[in-house]
N, C-alpha and C. Protein backbone atom coordinates (compact mmCIF):
# COMPACT_ATOMS: atom_id res chain seq x y z
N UNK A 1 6.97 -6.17 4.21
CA UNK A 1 6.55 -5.70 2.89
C UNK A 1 5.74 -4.43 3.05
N UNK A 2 5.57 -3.66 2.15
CA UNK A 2 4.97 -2.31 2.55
C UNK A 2 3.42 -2.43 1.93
N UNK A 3 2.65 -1.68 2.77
CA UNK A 3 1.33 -2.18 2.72
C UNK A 3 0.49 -1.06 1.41
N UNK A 4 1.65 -0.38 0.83
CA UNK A 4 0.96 0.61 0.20
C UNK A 4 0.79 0.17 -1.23
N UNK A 5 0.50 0.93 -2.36
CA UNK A 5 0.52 0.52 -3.91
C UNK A 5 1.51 0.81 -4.66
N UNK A 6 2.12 2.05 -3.87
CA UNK A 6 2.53 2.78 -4.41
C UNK A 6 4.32 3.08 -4.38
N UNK A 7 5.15 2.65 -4.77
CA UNK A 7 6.80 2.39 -4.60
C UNK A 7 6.95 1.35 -3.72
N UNK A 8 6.09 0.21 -4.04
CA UNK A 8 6.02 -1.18 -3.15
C UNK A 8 7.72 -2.05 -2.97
N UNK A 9 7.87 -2.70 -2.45
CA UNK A 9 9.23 -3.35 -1.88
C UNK A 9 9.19 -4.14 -3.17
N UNK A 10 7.92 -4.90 -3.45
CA UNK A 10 7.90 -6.11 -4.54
C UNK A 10 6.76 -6.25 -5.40
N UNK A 11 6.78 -6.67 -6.35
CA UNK A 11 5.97 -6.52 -7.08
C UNK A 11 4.51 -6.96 -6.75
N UNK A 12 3.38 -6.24 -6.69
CA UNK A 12 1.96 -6.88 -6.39
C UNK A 12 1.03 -7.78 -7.35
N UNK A 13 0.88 -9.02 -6.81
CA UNK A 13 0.12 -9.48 -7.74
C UNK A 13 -1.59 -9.20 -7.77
N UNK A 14 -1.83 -9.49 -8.79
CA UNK A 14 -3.45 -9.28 -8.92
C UNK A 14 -4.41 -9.48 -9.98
N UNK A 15 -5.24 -9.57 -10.21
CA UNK A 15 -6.07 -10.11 -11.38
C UNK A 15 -6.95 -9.19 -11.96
N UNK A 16 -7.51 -9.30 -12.89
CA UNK A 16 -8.31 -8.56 -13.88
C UNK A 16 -9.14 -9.80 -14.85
N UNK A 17 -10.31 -9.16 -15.52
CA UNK A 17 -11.03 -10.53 -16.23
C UNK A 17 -11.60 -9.50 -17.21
N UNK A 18 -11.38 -9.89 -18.51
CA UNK A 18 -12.45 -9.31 -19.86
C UNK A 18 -13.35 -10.42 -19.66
N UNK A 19 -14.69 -9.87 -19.33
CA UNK A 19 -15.79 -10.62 -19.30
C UNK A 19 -16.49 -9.77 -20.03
N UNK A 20 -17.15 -10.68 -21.13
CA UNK A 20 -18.00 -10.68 -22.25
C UNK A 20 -19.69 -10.67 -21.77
N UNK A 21 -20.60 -9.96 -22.61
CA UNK A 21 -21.35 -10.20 -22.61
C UNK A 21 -22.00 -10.28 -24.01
N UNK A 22 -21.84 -11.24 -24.51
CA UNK A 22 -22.29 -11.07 -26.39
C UNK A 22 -20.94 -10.64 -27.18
N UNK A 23 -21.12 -9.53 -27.65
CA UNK A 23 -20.12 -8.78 -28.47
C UNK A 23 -19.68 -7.43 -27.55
N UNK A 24 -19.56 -7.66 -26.47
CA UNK A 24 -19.24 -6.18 -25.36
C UNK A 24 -18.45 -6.69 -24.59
N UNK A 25 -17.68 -6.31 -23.78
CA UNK A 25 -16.56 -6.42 -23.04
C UNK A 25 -16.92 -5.29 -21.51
N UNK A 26 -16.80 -5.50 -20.64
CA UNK A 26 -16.91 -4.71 -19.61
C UNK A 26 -15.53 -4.01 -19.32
N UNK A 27 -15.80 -2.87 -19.24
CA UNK A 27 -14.78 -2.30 -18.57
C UNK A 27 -15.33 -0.98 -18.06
N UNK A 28 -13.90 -0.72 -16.66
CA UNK A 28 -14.16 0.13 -15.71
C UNK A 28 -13.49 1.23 -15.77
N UNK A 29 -14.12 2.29 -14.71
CA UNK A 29 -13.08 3.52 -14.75
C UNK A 29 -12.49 3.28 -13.18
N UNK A 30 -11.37 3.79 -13.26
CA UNK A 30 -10.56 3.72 -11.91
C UNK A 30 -10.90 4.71 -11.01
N UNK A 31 -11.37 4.40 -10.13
CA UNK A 31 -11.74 5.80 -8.88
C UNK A 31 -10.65 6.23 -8.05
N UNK A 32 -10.06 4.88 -7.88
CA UNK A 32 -8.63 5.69 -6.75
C UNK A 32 -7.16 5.49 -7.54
N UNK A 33 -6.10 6.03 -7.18
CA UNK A 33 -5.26 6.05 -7.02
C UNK A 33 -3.92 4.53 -6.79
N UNK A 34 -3.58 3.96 -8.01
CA UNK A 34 -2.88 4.83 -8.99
C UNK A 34 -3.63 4.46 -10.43
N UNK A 35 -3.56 5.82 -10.93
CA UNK A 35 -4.46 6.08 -12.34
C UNK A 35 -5.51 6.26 -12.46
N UNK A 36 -6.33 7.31 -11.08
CA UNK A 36 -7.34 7.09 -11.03
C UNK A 36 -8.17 7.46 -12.56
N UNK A 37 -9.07 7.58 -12.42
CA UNK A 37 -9.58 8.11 -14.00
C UNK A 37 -9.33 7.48 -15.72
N UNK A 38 -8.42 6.20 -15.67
CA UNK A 38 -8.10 5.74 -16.51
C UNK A 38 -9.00 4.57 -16.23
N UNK A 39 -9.44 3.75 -17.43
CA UNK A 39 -10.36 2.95 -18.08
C UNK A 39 -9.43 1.72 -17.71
N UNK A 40 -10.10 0.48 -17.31
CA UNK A 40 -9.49 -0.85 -17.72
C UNK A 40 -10.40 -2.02 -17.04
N UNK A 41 -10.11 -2.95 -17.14
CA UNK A 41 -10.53 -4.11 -17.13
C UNK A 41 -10.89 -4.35 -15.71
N UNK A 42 -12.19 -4.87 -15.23
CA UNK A 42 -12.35 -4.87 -13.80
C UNK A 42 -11.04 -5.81 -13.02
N UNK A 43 -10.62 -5.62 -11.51
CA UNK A 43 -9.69 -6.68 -10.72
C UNK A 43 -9.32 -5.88 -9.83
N UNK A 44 -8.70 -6.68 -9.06
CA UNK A 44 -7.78 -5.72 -7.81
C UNK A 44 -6.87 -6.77 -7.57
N UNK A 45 -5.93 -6.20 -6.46
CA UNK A 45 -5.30 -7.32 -5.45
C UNK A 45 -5.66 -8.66 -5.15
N UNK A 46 -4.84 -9.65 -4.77
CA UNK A 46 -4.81 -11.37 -4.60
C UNK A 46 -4.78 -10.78 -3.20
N UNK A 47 -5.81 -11.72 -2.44
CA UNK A 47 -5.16 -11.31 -0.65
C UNK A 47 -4.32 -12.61 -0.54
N UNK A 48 -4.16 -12.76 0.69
CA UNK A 48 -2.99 -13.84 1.39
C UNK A 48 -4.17 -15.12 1.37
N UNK A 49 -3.38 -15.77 0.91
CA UNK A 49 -4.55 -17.40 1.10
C UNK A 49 -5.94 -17.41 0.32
N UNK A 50 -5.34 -16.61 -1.07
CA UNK A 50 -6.83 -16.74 -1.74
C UNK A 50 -6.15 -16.84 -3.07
N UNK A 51 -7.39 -18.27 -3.75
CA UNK A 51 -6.57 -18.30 -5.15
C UNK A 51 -7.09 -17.45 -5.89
N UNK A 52 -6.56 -17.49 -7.46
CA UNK A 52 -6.58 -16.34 -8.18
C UNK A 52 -8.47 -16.42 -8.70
N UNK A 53 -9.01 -17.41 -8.96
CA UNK A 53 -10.38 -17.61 -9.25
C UNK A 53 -10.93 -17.02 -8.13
N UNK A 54 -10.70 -17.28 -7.15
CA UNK A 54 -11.24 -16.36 -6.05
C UNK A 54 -11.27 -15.34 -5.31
N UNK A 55 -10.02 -14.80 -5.91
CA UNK A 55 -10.00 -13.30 -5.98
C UNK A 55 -10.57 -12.75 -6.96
N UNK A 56 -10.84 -13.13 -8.38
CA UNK A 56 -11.16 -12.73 -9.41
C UNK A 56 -12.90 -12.56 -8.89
N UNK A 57 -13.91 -13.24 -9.04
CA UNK A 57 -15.11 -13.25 -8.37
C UNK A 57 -15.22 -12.43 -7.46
N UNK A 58 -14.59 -12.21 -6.42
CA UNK A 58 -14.77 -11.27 -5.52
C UNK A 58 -14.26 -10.16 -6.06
N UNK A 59 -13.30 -9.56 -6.76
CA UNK A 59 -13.47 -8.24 -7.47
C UNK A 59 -14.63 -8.16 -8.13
N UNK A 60 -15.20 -9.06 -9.13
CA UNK A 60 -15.78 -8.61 -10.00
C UNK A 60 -17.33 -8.47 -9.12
N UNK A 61 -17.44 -8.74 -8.10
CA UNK A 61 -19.19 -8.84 -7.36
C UNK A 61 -18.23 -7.48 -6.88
N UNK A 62 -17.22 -6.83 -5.94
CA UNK A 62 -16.96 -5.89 -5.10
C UNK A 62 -16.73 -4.66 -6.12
N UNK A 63 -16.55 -4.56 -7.41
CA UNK A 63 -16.24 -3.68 -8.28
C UNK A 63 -17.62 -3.40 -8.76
N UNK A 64 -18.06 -4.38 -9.41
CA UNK A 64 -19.19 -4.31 -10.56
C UNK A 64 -20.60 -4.64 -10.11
N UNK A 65 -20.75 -5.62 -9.68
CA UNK A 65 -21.87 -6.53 -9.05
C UNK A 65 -22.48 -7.39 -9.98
N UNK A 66 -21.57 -7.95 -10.66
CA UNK A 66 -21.90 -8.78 -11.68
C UNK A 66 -21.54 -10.25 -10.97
N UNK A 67 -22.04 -11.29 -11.58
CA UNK A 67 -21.54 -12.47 -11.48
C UNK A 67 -21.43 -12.88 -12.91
N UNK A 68 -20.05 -13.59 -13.14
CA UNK A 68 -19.45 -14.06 -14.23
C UNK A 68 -18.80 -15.20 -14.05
N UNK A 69 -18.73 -15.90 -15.46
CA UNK A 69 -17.93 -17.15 -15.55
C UNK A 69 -16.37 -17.10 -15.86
N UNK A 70 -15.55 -16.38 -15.22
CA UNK A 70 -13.84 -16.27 -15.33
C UNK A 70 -13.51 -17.99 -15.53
N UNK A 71 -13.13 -18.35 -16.98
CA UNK A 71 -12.97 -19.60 -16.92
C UNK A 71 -11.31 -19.93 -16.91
N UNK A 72 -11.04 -18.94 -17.42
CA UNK A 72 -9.28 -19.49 -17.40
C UNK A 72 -8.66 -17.97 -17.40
N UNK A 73 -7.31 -18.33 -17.07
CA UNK A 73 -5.90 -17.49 -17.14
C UNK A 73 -5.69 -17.12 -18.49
N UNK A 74 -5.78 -16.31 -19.07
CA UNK A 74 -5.61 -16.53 -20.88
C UNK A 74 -3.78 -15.59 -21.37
N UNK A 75 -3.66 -14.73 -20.39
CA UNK A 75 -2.30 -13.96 -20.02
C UNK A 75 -2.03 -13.24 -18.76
N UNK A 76 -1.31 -12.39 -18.77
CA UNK A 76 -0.34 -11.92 -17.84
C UNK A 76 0.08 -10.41 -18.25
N UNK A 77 -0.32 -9.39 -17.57
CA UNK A 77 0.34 -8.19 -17.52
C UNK A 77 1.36 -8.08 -16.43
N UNK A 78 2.71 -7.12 -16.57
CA UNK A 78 3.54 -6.38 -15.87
C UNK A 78 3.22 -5.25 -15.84
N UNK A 79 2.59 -4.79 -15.01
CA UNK A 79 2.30 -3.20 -15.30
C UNK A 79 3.74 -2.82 -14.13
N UNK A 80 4.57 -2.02 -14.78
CA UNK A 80 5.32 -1.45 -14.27
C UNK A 80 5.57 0.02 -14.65
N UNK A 81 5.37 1.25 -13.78
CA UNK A 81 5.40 2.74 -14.21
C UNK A 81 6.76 3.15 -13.14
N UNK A 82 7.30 4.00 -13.73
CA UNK A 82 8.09 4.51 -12.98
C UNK A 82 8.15 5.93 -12.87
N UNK A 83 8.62 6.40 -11.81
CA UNK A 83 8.63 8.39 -11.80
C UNK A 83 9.44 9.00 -12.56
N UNK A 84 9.77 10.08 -12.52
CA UNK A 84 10.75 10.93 -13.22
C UNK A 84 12.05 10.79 -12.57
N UNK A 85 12.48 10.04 -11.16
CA UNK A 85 13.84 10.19 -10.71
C UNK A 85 14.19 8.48 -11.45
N UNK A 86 12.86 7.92 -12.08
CA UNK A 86 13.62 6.25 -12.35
C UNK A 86 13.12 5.43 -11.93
N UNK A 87 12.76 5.67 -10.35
CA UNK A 87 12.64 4.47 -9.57
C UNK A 87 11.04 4.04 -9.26
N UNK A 88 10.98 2.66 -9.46
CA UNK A 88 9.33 2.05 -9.64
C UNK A 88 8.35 2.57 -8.79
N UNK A 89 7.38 3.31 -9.43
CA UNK A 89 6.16 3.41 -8.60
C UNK A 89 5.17 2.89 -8.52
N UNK A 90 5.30 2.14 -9.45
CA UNK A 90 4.27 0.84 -9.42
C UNK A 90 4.82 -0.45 -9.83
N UNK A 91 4.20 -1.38 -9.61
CA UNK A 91 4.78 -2.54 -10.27
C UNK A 91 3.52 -4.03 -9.71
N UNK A 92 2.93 -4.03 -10.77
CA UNK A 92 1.87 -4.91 -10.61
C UNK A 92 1.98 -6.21 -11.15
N UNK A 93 1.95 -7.64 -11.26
CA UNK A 93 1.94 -8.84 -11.84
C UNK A 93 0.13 -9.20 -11.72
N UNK A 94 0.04 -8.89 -13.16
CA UNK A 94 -1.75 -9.07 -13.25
C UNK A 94 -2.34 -10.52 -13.67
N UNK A 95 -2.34 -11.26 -13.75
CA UNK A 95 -3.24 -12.45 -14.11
C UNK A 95 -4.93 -12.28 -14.90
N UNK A 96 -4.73 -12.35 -16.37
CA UNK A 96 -6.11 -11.55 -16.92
C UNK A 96 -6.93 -13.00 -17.10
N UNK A 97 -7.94 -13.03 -16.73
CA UNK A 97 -9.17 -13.85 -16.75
C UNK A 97 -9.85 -13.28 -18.03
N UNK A 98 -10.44 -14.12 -18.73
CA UNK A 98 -10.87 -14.24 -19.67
C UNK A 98 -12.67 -14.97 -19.73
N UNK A 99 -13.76 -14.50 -19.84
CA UNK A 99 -15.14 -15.06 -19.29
C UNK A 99 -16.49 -14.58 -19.64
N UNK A 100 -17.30 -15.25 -19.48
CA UNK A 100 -18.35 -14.28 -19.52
C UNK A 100 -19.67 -14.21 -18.57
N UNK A 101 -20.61 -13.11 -19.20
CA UNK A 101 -21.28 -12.63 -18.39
C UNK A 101 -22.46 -13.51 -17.55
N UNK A 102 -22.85 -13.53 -16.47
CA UNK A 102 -24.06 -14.39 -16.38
C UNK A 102 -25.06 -13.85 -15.79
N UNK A 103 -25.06 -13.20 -14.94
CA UNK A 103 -26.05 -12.48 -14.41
C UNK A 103 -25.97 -11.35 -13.90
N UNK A 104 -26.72 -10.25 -13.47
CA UNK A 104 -25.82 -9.40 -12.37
C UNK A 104 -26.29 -7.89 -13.46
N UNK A 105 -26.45 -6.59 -13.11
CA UNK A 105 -26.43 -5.00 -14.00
C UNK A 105 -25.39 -5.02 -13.23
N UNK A 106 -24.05 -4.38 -14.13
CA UNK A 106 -23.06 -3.29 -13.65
C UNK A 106 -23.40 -2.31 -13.60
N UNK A 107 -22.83 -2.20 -12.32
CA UNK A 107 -22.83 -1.22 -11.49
C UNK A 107 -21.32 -0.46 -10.88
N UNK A 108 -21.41 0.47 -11.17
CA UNK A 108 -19.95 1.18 -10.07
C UNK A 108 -19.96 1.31 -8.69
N UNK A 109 -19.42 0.45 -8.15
CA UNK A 109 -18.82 0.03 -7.01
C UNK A 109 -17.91 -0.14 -6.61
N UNK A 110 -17.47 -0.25 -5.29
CA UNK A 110 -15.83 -0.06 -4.65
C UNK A 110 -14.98 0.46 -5.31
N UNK A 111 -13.96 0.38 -5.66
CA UNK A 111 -12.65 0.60 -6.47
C UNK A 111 -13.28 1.76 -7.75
N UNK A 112 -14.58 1.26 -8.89
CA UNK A 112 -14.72 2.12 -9.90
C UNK A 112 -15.55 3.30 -9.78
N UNK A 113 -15.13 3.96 -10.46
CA UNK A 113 -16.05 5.45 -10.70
C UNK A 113 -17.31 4.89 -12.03
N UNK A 114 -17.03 4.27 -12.79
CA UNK A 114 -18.02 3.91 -13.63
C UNK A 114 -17.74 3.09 -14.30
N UNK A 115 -18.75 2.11 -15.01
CA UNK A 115 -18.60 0.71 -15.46
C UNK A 115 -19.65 1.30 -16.96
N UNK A 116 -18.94 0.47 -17.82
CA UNK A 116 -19.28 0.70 -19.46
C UNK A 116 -19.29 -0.84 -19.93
N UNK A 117 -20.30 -1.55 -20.90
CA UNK A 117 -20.41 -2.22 -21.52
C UNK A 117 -19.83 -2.02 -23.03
N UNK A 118 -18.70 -2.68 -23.74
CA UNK A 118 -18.16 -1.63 -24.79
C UNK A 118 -17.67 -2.51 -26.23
N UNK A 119 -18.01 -2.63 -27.14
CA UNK A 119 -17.91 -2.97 -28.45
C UNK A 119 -16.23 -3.18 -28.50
N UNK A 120 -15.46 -4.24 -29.45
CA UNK A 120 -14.13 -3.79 -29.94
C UNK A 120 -13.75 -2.20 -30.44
N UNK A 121 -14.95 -2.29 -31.31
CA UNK A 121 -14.99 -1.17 -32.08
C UNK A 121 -14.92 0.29 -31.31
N UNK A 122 -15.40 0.24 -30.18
CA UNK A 122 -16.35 0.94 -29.63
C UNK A 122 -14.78 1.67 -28.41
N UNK A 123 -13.99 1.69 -28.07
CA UNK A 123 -13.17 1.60 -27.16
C UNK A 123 -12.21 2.87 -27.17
N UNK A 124 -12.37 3.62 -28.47
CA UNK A 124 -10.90 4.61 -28.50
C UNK A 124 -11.47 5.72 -27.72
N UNK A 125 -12.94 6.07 -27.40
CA UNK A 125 -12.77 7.16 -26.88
C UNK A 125 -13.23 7.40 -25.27
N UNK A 126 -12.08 6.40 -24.96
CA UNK A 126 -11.89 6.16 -23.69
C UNK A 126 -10.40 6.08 -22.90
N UNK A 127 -10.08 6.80 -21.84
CA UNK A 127 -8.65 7.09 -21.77
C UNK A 127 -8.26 5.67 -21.24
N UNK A 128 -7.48 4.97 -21.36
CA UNK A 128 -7.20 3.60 -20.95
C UNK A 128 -5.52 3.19 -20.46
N UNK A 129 -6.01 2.28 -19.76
CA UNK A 129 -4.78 2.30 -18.65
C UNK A 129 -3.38 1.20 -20.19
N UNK A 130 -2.52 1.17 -19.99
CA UNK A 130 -1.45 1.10 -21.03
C UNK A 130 -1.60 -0.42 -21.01
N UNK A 131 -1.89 -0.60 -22.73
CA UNK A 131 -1.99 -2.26 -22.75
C UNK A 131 -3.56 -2.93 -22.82
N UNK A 132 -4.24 -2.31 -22.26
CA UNK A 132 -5.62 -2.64 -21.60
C UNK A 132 -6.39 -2.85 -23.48
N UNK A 133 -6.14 -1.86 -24.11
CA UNK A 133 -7.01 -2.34 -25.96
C UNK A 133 -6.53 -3.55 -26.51
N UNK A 134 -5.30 -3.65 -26.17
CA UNK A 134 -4.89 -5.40 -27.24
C UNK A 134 -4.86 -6.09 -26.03
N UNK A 135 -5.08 -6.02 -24.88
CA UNK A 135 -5.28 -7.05 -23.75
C UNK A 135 -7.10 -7.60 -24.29
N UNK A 136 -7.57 -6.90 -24.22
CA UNK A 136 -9.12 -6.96 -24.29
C UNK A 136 -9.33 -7.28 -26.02
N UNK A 137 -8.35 -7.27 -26.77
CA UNK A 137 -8.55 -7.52 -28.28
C UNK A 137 -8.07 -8.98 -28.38
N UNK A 138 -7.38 -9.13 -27.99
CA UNK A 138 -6.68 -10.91 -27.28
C UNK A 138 -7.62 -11.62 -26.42
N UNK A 139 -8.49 -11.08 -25.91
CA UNK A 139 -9.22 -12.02 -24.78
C UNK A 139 -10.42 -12.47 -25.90
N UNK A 140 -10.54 -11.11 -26.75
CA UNK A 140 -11.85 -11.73 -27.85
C UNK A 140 -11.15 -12.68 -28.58
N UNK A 141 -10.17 -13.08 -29.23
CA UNK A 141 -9.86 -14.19 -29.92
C UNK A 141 -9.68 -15.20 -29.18
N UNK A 142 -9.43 -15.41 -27.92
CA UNK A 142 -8.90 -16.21 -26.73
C UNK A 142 -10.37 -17.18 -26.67
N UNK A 143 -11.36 -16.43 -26.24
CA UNK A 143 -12.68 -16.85 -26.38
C UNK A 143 -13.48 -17.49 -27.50
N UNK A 144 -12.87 -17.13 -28.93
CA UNK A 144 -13.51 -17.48 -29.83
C UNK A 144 -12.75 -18.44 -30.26
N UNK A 145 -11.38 -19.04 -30.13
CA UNK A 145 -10.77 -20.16 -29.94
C UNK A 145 -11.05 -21.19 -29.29
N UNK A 146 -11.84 -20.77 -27.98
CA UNK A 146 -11.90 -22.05 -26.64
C UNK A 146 -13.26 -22.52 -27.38
């Protein structure tokens, strides 16, 4: 399998979590590559032999330095982009955690360039990775359901 992100053999899985704090939602800016500079939901990569709750926690302490309550799976992104000749340059299978805040200041760390605490309301003037506003508009009803 190819160890890169980027025109991978197969699709990468990985997680992300809208974690709440009150009426705010955390979200990050991307520091590297691919998309760096685009806004979205803290997560990274699943490693080998780690479940998804426990990858999720460890992004969110290695990204943010928060500790949060990721209580459930609430959906599923395909992020799939492709180049101008067609062929996939990305292709991600995301697992979105849904949770909230418990302790911890965000902070930008590893993976982000900067971490924002951010209203529904509050979100358009931020460049955001595709999907990421009604992903995070779904996790608030997701929550106010459970």
């Amino acid at each position: 399998m190819s160890s890169t992100r980027t025109y991978p053999e197969r699709p990468l899985l990985a997680v992300s979590a809208a974690i709440w704090r009150d009426d705010q939602v955390l979200v990050v800016q991307r520091d590297k590559e691919p998309l760096a500079g685009f806004w979205s939901l803290p997560g990274g990569l699943v490693k080998t032999g780690e479940t998804l709750g426990a990858a999720i926690s460890r992004e969110l302490d290695e990204e943010t330095g928060i500790v949060a309550d990721p209580k459930s799976v609430f959906d599923y992104v395909e992020a799939i982009y492709r180049d101008k000749d067609d062929r996939v340059k990305i292709h991600y299978v995301i697992a979105v955690f849904a949770g909230s805040w418990k302790s911890g200041t965000a902070i930008a760390a590893s993976d982000a360039r900067a971490v924002s605490w951010r209203k529904l309301s509050n979100l358009s003037d931020f460049e955001m990775t595709k999907g990421t506003p009604g992903m995070i508009a779904k996790s608030w009803e997701f929550r106010h359901r459970s």
